[in-house]
Protein backbone atom coordinates (compact mmCIF):
# COMPACT_ATOMS: atom_id res chain seq x y z
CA UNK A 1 102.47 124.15 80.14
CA UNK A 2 104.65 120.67 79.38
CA UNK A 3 106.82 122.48 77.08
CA UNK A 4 107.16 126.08 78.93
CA UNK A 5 109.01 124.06 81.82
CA UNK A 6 108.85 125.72 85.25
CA UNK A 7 108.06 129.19 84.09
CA UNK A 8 105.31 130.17 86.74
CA UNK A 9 105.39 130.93 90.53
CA UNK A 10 104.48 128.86 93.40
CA UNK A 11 104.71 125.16 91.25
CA UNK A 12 101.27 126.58 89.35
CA UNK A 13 102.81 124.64 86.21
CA UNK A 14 103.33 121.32 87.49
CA UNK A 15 100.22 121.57 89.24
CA UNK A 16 98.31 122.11 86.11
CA UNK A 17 99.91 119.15 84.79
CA UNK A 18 99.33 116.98 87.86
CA UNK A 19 95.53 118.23 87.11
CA UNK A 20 95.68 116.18 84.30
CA UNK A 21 95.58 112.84 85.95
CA UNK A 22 93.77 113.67 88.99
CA UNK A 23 90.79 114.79 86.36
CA UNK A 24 91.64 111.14 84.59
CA UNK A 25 92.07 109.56 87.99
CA UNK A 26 88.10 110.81 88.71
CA UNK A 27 86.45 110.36 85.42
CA UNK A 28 88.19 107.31 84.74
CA UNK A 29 86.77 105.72 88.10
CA UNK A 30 83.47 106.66 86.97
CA UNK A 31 83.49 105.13 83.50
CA UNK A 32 85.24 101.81 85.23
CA UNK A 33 81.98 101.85 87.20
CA UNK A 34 79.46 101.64 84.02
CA UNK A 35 81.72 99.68 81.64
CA UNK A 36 83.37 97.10 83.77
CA UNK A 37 81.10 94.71 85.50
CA UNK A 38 82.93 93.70 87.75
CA UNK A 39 83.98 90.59 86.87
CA UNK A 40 87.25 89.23 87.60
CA UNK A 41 88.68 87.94 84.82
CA UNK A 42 87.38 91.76 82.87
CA UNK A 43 89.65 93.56 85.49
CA UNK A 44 92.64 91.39 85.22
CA UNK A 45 92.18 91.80 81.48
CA UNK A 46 92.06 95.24 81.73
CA UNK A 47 94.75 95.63 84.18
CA UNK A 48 97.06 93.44 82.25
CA UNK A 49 96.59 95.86 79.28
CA UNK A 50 97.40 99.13 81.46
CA UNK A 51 100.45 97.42 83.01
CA UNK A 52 101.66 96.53 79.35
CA UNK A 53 101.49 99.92 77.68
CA UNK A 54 102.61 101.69 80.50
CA UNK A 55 105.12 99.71 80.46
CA UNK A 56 106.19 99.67 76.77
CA UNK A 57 105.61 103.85 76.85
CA UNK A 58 107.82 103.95 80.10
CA UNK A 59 110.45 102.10 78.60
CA UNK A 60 110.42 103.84 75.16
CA UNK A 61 110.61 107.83 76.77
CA UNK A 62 112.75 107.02 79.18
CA UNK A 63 116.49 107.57 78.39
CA UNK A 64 118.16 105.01 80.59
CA UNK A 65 121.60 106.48 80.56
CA UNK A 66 120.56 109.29 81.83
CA UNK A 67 120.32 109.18 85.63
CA UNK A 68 116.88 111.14 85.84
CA UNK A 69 113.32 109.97 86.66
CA UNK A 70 110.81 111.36 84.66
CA UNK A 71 108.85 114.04 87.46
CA UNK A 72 106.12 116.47 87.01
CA UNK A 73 108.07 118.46 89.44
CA UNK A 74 111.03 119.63 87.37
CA UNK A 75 108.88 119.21 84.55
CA UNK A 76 110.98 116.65 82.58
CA UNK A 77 108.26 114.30 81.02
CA UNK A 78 111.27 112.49 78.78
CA UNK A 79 112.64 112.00 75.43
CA UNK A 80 108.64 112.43 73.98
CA UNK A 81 106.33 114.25 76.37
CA UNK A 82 102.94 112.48 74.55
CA UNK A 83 103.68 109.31 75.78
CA UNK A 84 104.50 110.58 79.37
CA UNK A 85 100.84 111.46 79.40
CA UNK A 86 99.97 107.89 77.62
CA UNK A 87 102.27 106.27 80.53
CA UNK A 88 100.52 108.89 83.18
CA UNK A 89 97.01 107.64 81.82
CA UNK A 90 97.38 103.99 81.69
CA UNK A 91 99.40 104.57 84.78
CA UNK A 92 96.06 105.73 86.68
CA UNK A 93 94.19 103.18 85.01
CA UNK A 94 96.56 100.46 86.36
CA UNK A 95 95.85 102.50 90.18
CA UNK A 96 92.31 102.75 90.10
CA UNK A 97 91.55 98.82 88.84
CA UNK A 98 94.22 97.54 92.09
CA UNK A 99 91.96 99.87 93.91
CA UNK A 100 88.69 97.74 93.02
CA UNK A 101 90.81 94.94 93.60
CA UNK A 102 91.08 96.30 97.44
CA UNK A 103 87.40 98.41 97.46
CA UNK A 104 86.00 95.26 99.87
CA UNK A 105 88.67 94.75 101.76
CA UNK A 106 88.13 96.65 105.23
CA UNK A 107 91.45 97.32 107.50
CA UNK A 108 92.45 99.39 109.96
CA UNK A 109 95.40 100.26 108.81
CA UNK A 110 93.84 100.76 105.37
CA UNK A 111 91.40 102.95 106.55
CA UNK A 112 94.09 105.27 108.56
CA UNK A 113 96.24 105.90 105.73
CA UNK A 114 93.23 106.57 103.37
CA UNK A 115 91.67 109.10 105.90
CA UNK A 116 95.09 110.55 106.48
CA UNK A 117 96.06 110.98 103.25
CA UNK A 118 96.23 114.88 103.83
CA UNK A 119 99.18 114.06 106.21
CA UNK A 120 100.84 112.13 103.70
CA UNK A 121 100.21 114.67 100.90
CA UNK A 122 101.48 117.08 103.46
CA UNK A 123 104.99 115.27 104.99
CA UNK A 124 106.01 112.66 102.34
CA UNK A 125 108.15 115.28 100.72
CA UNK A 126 109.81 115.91 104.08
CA UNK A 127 109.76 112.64 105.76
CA UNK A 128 112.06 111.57 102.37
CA UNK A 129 114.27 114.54 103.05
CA UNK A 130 115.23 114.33 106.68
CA UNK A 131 115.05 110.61 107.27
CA UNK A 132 115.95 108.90 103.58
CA UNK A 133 117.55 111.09 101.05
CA UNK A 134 120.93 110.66 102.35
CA UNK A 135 121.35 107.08 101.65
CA UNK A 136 119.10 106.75 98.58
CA UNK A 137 120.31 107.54 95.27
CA UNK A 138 119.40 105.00 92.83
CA UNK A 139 116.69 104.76 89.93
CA UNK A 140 115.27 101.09 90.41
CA UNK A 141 111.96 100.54 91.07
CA UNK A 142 112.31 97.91 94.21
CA UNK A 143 114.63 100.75 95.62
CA UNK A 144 112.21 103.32 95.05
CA UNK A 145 109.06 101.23 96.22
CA UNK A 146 110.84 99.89 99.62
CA UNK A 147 111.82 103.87 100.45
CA UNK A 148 107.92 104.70 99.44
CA UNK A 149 106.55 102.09 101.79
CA UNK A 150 109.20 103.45 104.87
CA UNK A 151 107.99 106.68 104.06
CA UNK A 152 104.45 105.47 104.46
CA UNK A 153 105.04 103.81 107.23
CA UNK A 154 106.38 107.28 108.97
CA UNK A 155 103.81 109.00 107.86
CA UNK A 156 101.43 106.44 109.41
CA UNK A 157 103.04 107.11 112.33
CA UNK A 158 102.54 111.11 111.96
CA UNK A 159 98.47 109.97 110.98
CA UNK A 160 98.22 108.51 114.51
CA UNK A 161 99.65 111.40 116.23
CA UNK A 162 97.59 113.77 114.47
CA UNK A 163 94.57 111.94 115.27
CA UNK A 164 95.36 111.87 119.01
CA UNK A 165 96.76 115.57 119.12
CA UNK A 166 95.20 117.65 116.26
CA UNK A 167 92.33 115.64 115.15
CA UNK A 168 91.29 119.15 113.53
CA UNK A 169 93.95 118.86 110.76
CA UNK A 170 92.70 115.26 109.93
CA UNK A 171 88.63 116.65 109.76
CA UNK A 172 87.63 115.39 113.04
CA UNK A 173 86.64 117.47 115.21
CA UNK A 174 86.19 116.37 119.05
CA UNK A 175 84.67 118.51 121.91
């Protein structure tokens, strides 16, 4: 499907390819579980190594002069699509050991946007439109990361009202 482009209806081609990673996103967890034991100085190691070839794979597929992201959405994976998936994998890897990192730590706030996340799966796309797109037109990362934590904070915002209004769409059903 990588090399077909968008070629099927209804996004069924970058959602195969998305696939990818949630299936290493949930197998991946579970063989962190039984090989890492949990010990700090294993997970920094670890995470150190994930940040440093996704890093180096970023860096060599991306074509810096060219003024496009890599996206599974438009299906451009860069100059060499094998180590998109090399900088998707160690990419998840790099997510799911800052998420053990955070696995104790109990918030609120946490807790709202991880039970929400259906909102945010749901209205990212279109908080970004309306409220950001206009203004926001650059590559960097710190640009990119500041919009993605506005965004968030929006669509924290849309998690609260949901709960109070539709606590349906969030799973919670009140009487």
């Amino acid at each position: 499907m990588m090399f077909l482009g968008n070629k099927l209806p209804m996004r069924l081609d970058s959602s195969l390819v998305g696939f990818i990673f949630f299936t290493i996103g949930v197998k991946g967890s579970e063989v962190l579980k039984s090989v890492i034991d949990y010990s700090l100085k294993k997970k920094l190691f670890f995470l150190l190594l994930a940040l440093l070839v996704l890093y180096v794979s970023a860096y060599l597929n991306l074509n810096l002069q060219q003024r496009q992201g890599l996206s599974i959405n438009v299906m451009y994976f860069g100059k060499y699509p094998l180590l998109f998936l090399i900088s998707g994998f160690s990419g998840t890897m790099v997510i799911l050991l800052i998420s053990t990192f955070f696995s104790g730590f109990k918030n609120k706030v946490v807790l709202t946007i991880s039970n929400g996340t259906i909102v945010i799966l749901g209205f990212h796309w279109l908080v970004y439109k309306l409220l950001f797109s206009w203004w926001f037109s650059s590559y960097k990362v710190l640009s990119a990361i500041f919009v993605s934590v506005l965004v968030t904070f929006v669509c924290y915002t849309l998690i609260i009202l949901s709960n109070k209004f539709f606590p349906a769409l969030l799973g919670n059903r009140r009487i």
